[in-house]
C-alpha atoms as a PDB file:
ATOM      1  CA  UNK A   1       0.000   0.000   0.000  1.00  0.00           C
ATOM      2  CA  UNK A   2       2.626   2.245   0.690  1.00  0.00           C
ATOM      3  CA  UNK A   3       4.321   2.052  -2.589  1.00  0.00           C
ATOM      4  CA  UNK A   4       0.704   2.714  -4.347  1.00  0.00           C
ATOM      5  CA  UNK A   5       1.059   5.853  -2.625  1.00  0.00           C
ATOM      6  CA  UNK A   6       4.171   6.995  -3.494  1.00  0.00           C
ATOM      7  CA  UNK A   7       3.853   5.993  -6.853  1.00  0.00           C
ATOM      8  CA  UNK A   8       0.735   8.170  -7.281  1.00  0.00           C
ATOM      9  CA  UNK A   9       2.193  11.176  -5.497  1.00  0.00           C
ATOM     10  CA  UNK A  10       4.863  11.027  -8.169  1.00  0.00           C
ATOM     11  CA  UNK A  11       3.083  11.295 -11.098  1.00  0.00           C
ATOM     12  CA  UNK A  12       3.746  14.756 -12.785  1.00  0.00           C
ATOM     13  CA  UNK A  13       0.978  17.228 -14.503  1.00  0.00           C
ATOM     14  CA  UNK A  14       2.168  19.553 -16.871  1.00  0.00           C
ATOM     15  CA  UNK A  15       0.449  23.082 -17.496  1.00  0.00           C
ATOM     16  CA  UNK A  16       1.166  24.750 -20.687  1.00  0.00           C
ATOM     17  CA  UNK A  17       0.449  28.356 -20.215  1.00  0.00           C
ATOM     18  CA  UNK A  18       0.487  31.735 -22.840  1.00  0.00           C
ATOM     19  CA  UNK A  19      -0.843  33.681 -20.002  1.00  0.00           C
ATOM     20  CA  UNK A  20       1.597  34.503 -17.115  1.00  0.00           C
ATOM     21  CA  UNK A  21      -1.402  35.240 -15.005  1.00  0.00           C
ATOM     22  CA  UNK A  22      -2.565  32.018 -15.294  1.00  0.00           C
ATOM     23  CA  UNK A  23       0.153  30.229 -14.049  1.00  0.00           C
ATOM     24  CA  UNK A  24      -0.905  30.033  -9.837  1.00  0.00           C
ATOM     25  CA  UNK A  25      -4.421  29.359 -10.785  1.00  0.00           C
ATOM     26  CA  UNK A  26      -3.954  26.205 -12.434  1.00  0.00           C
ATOM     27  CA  UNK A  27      -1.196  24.978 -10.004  1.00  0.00           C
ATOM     28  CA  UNK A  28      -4.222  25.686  -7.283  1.00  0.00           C
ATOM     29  CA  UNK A  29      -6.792  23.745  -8.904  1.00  0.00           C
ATOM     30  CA  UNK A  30      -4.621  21.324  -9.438  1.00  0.00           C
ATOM     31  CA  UNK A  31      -4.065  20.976  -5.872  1.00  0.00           C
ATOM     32  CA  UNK A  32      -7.481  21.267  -4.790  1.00  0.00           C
ATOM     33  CA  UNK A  33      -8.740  18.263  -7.755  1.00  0.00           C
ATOM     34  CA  UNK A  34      -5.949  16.073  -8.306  1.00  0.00           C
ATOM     35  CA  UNK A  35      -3.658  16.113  -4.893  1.00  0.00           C
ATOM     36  CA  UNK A  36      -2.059  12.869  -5.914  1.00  0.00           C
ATOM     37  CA  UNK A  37      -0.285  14.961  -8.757  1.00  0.00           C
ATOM     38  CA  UNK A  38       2.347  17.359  -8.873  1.00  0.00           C
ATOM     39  CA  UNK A  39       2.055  20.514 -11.725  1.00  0.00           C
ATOM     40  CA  UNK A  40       4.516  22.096 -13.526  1.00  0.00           C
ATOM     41  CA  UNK A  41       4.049  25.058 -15.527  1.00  0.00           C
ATOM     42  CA  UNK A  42       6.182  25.662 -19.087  1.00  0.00           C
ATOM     43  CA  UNK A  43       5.182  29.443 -19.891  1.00  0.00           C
ATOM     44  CA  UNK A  44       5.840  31.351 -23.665  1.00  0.00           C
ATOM     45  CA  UNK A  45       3.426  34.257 -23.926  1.00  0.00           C
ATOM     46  CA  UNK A  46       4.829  34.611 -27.426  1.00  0.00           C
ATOM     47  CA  UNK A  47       2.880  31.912 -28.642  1.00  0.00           C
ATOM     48  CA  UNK A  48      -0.701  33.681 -28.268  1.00  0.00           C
ATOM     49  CA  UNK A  49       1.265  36.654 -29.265  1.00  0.00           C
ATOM     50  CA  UNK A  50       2.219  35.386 -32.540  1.00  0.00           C
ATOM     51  CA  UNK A  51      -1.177  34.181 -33.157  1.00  0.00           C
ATOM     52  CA  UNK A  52      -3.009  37.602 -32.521  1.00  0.00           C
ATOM     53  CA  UNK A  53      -0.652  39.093 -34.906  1.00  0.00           C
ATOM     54  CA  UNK A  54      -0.669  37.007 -37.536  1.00  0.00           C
ATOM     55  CA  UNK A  55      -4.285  36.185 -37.390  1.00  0.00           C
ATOM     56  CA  UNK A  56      -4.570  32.663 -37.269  1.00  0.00           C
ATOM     57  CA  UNK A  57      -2.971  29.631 -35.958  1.00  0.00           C
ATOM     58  CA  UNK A  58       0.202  28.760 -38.414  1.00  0.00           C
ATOM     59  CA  UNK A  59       2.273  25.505 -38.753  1.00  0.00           C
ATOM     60  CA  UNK A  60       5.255  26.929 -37.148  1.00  0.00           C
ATOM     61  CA  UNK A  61       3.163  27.668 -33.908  1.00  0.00           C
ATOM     62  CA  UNK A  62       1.616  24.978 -34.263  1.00  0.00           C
ATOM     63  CA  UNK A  63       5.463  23.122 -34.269  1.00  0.00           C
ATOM     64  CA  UNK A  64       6.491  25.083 -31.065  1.00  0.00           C
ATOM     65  CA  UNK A  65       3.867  23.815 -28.933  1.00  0.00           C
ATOM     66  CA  UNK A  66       4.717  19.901 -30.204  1.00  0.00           C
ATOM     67  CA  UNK A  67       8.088  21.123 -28.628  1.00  0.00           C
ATOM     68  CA  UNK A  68       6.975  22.082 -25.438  1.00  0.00           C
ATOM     69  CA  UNK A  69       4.613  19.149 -25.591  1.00  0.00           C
ATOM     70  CA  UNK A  70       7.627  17.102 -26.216  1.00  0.00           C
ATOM     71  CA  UNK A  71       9.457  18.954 -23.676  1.00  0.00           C
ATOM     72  CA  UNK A  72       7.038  18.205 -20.622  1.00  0.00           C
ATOM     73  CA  UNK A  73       7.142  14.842 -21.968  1.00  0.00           C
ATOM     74  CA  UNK A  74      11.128  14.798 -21.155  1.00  0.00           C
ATOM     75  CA  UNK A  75      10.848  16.602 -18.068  1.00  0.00           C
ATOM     76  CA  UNK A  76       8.915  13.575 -17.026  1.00  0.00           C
ATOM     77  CA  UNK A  77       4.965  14.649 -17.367  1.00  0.00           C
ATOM     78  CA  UNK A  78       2.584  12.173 -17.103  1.00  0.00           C
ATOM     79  CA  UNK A  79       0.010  13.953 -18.048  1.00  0.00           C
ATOM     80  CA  UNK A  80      -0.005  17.648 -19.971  1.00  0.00           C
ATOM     81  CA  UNK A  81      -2.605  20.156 -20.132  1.00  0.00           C
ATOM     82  CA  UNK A  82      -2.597  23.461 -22.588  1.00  0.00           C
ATOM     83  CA  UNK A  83      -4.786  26.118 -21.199  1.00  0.00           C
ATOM     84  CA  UNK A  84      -4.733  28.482 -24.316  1.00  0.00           C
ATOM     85  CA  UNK A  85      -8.029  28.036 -26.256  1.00  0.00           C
ATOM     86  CA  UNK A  86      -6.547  29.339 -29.364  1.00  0.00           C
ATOM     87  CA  UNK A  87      -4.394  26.716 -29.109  1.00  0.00           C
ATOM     88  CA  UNK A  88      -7.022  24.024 -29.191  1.00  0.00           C
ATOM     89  CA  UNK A  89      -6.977  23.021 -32.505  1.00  0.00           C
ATOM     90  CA  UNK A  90      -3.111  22.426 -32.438  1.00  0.00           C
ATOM     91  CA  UNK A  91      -3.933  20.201 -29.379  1.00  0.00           C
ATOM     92  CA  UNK A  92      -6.399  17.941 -31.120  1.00  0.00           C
ATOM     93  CA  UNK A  93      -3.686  17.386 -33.978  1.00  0.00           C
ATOM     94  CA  UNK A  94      -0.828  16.933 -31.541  1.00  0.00           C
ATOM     95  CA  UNK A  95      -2.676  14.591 -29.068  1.00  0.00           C
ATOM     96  CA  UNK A  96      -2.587  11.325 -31.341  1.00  0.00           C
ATOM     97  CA  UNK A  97       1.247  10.922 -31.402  1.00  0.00           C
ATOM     98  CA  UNK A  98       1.956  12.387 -27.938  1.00  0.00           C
ATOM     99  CA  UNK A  99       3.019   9.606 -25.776  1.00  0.00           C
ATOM    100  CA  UNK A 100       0.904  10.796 -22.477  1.00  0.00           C
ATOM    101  CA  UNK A 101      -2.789  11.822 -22.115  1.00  0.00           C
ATOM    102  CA  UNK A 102      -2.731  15.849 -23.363  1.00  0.00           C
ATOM    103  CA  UNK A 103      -5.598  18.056 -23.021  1.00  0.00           C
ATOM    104  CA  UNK A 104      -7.048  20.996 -24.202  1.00  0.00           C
ATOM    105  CA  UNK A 105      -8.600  23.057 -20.936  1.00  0.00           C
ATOM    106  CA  UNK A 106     -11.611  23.594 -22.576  1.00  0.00           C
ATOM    107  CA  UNK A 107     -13.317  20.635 -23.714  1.00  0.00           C
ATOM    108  CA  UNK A 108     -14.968  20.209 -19.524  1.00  0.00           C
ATOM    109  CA  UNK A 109     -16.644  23.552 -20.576  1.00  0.00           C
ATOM    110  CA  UNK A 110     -18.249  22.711 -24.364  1.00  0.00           C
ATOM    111  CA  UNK A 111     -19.334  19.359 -22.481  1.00  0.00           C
ATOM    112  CA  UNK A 112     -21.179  21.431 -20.243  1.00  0.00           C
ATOM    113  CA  UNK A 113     -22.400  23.554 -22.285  1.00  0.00           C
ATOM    114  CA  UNK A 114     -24.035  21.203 -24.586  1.00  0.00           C
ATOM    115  CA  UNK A 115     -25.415  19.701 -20.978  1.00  0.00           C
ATOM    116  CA  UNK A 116     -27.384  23.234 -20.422  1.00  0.00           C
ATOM    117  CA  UNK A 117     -28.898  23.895 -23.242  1.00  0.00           C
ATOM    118  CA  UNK A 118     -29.820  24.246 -27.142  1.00  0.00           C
ATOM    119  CA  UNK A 119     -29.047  27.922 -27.223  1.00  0.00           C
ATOM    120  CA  UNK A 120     -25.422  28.309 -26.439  1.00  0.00           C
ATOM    121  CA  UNK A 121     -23.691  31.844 -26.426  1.00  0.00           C
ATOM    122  CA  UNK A 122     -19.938  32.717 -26.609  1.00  0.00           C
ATOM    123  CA  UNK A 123     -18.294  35.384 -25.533  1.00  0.00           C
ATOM    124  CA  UNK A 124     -14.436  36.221 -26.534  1.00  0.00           C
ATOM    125  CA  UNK A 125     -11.570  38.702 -26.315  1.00  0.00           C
ATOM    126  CA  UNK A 126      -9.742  37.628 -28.954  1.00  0.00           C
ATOM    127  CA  UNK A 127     -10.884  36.147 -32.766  1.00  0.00           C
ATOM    128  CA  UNK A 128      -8.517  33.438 -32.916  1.00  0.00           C
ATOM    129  CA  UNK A 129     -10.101  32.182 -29.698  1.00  0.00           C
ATOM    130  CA  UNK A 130     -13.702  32.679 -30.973  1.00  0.00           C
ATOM    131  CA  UNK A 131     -13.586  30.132 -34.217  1.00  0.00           C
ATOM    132  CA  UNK A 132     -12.043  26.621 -32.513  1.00  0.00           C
ATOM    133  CA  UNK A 133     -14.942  27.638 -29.330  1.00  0.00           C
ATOM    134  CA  UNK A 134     -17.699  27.365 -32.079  1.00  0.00           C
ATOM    135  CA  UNK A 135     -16.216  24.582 -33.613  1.00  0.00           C
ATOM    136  CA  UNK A 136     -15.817  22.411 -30.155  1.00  0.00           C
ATOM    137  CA  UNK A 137     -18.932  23.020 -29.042  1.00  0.00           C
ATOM    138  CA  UNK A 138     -20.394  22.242 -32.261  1.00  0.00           C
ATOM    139  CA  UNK A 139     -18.110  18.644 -32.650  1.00  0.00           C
ATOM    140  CA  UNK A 140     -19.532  18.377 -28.602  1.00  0.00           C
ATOM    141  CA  UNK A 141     -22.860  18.511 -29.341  1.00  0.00           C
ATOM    142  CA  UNK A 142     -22.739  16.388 -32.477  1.00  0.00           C
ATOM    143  CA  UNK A 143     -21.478  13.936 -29.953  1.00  0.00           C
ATOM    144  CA  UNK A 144     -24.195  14.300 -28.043  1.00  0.00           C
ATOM    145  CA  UNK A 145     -26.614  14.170 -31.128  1.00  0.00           C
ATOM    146  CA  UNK A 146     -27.855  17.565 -29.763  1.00  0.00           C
ATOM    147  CA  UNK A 147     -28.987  20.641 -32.489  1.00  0.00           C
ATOM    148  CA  UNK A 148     -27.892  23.883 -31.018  1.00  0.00           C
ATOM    149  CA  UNK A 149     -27.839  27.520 -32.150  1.00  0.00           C
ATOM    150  CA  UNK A 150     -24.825  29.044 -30.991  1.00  0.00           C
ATOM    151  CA  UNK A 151     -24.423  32.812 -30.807  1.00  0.00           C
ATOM    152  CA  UNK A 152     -21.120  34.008 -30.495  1.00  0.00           C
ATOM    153  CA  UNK A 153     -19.469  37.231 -29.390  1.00  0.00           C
ATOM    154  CA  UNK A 154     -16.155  39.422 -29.713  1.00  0.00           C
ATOM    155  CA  UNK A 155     -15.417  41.662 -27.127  1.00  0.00           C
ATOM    156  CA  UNK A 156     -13.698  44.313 -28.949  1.00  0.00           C
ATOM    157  CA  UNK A 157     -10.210  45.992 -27.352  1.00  0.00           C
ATOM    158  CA  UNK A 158     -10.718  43.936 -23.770  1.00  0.00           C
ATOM    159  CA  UNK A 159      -7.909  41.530 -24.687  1.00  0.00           C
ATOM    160  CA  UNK A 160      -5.739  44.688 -25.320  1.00  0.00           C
ATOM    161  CA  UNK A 161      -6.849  46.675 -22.050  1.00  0.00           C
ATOM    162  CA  UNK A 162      -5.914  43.182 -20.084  1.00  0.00           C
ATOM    163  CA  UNK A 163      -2.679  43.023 -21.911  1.00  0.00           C
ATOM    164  CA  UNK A 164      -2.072  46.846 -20.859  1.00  0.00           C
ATOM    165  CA  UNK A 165      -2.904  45.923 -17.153  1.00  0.00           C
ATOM    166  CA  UNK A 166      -6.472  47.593 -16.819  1.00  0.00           C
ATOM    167  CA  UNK A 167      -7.945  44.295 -15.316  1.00  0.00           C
ATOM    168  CA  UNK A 168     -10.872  46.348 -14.020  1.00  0.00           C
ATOM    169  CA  UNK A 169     -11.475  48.146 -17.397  1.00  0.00           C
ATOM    170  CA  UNK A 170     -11.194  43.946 -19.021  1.00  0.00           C
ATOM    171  CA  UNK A 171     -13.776  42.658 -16.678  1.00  0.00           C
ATOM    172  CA  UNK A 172     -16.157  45.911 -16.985  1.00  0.00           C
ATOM    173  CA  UNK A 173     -16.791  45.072 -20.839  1.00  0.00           C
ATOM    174  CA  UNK A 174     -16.606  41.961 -20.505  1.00  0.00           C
ATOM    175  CA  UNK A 175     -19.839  41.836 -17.926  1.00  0.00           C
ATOM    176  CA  UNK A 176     -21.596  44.433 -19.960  1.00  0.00           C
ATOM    177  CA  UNK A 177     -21.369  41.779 -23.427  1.00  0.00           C
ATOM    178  CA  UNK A 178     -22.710  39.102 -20.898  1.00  0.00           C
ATOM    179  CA  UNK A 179     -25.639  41.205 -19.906  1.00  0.00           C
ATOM    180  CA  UNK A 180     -27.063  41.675 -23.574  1.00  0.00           C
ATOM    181  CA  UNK A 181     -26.151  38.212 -24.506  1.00  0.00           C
ATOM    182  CA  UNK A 182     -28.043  36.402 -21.695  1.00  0.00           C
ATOM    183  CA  UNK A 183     -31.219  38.172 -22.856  1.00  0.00           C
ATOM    184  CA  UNK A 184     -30.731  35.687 -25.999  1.00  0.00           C
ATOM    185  CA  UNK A 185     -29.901  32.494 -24.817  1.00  0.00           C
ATOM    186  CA  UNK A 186     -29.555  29.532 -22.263  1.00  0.00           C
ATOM    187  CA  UNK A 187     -26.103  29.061 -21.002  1.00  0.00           C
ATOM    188  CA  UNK A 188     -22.767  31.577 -21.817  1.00  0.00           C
ATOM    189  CA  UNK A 189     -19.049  30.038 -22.544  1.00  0.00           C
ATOM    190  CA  UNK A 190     -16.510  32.554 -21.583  1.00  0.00           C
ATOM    191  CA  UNK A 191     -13.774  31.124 -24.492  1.00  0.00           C
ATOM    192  CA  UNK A 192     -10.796  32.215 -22.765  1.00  0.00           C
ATOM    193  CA  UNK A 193      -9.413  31.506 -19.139  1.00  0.00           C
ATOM    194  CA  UNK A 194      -8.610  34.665 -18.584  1.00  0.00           C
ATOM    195  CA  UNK A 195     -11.988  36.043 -18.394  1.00  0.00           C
ATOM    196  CA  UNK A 196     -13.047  34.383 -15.711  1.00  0.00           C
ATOM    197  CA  UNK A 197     -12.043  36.164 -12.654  1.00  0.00           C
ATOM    198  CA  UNK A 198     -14.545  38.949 -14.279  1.00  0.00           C
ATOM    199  CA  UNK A 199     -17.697  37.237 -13.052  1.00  0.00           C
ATOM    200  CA  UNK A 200     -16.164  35.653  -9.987  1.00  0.00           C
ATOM    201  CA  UNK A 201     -18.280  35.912  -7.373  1.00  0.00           C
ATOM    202  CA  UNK A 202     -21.192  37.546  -8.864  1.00  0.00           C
ATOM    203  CA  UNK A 203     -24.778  36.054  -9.319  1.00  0.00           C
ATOM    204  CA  UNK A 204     -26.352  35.636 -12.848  1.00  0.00           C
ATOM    205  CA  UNK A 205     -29.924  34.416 -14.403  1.00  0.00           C
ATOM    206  CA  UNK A 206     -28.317  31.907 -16.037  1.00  0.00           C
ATOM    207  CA  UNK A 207     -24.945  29.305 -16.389  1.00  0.00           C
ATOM    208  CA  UNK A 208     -21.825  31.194 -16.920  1.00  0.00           C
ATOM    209  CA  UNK A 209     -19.529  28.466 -17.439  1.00  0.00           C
ATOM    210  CA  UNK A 210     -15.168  29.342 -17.649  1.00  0.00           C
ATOM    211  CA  UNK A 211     -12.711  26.841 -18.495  1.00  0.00           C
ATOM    212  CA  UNK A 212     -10.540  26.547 -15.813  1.00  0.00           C
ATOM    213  CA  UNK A 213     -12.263  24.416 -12.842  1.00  0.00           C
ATOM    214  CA  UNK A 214     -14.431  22.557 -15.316  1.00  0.00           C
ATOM    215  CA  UNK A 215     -11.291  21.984 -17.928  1.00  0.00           C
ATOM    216  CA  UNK A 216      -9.252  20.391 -14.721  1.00  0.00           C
ATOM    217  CA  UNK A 217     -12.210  18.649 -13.658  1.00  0.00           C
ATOM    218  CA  UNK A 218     -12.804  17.192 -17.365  1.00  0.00           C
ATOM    219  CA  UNK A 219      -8.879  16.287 -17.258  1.00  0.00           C
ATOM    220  CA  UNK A 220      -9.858  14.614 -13.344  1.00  0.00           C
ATOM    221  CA  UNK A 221     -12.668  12.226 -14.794  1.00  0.00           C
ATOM    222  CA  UNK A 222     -10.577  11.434 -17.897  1.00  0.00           C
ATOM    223  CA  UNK A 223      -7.303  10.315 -15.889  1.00  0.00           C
ATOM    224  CA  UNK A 224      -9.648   8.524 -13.766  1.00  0.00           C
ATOM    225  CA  UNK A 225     -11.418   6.492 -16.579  1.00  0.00           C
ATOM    226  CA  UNK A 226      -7.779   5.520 -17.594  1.00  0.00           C
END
């Protein structure tokens, strides 16, 4: 019994970040949901960077987060989480030849989503976040064999005022777009992690659902089933 429990307390979770911010949240939930594993973050804010500025995800950024995937992998990971949305896409290509589970941090959330309701909304800071959101919760509900209607949302200049360090100024416009949005539909997917903390702790009429606690509780259930 005693080996059992060191040999669980070994095991190593990997947390691929683009947002410095982001970094002691994720080591925290990790805690909280999956004590038997130890996190480690690998942070490059250049590769959201490079993204918003080119416009889409390329094949070279796509290539740089194989080698950080790969990297983990060395640094003994067991398991390896991204929790960039816009990287998603590069996650689901990646994941076939990576040798341990890897997850994208919001799949928990389109699950959920699908769960609530037919009319799903999506609010975003950024475009290149927007598109792979729609598309997940679309390939979620087809997986479901649900039909929803999906109205999505860009939050123009919040990503930039969060970049700049106005957090208040972020989470302001980002509560006013959930506002008029909930008049519309049944549940609300914030796309990115990082807008998250601007509804923490407030009440709403309806499910606001963030990536973060149900992306490592999604990554909890599938570790389990393993």
């Amino acid at each position: 019994m005693p080996n059992q429990t060191t040999s669980a307390s070994a095991r190593k979770l990997a947390f691929i970040h683009t947002v410095s911010g982001l970094v002691s949240e994720f080591e925290g939930l990790a805690k909280e949901h999956l004590p038997d594993w130890k996190p480690f973050a690998i942070l490059d804010e250049s590769l959201l960077r490079n993204i918003i500025e080119r416009g889409s995800l390329s094949d070279l950024t796509k290539r740089r987060l194989a080698t950080y995937v790969w990297s983990a992998v060395d640094a003994g990971a067991d398991a390896i989480v991204v929790t960039c949305s816009t990287l998603g896409p590069a996650v689901d290509a990646i994941a076939p030849l990576c040798p341990v589970p890897l997850f994208r941090i919001d799949e928990g959330m389109a699950k959920a989503a699908v769960e609530h309701g037919n009319r799903i909304g999506v609010l975003a800071t950024l475009s290149t976040t927007l598109v792979p959101t729609v598309d997940l919760l679309k390939r979620k509900a087809c997986e479901a064999g649900k039909d929803v209607a999906i109205d999505d949302v860009l939050v123009e200049g919040a990503f930039q005022l969060l970049a700049g360090g106005d957090v208040e100024a972020h989470d302001a416009q980002i509560r006013l777009a959930l506002e008029e949005l909930s008049k519309k539909v049944d549940v609300v997917v914030f796309a990115q992690a990082s807008m998250a903390r601007a509804v923490r702790g407030t009440a709403h009429s309806l499910p606001v659902l963030t990536s973060p606690v149900l992306g490592v509780e999604n990554v909890k259930r599938r570790l389990e089933q393993r």
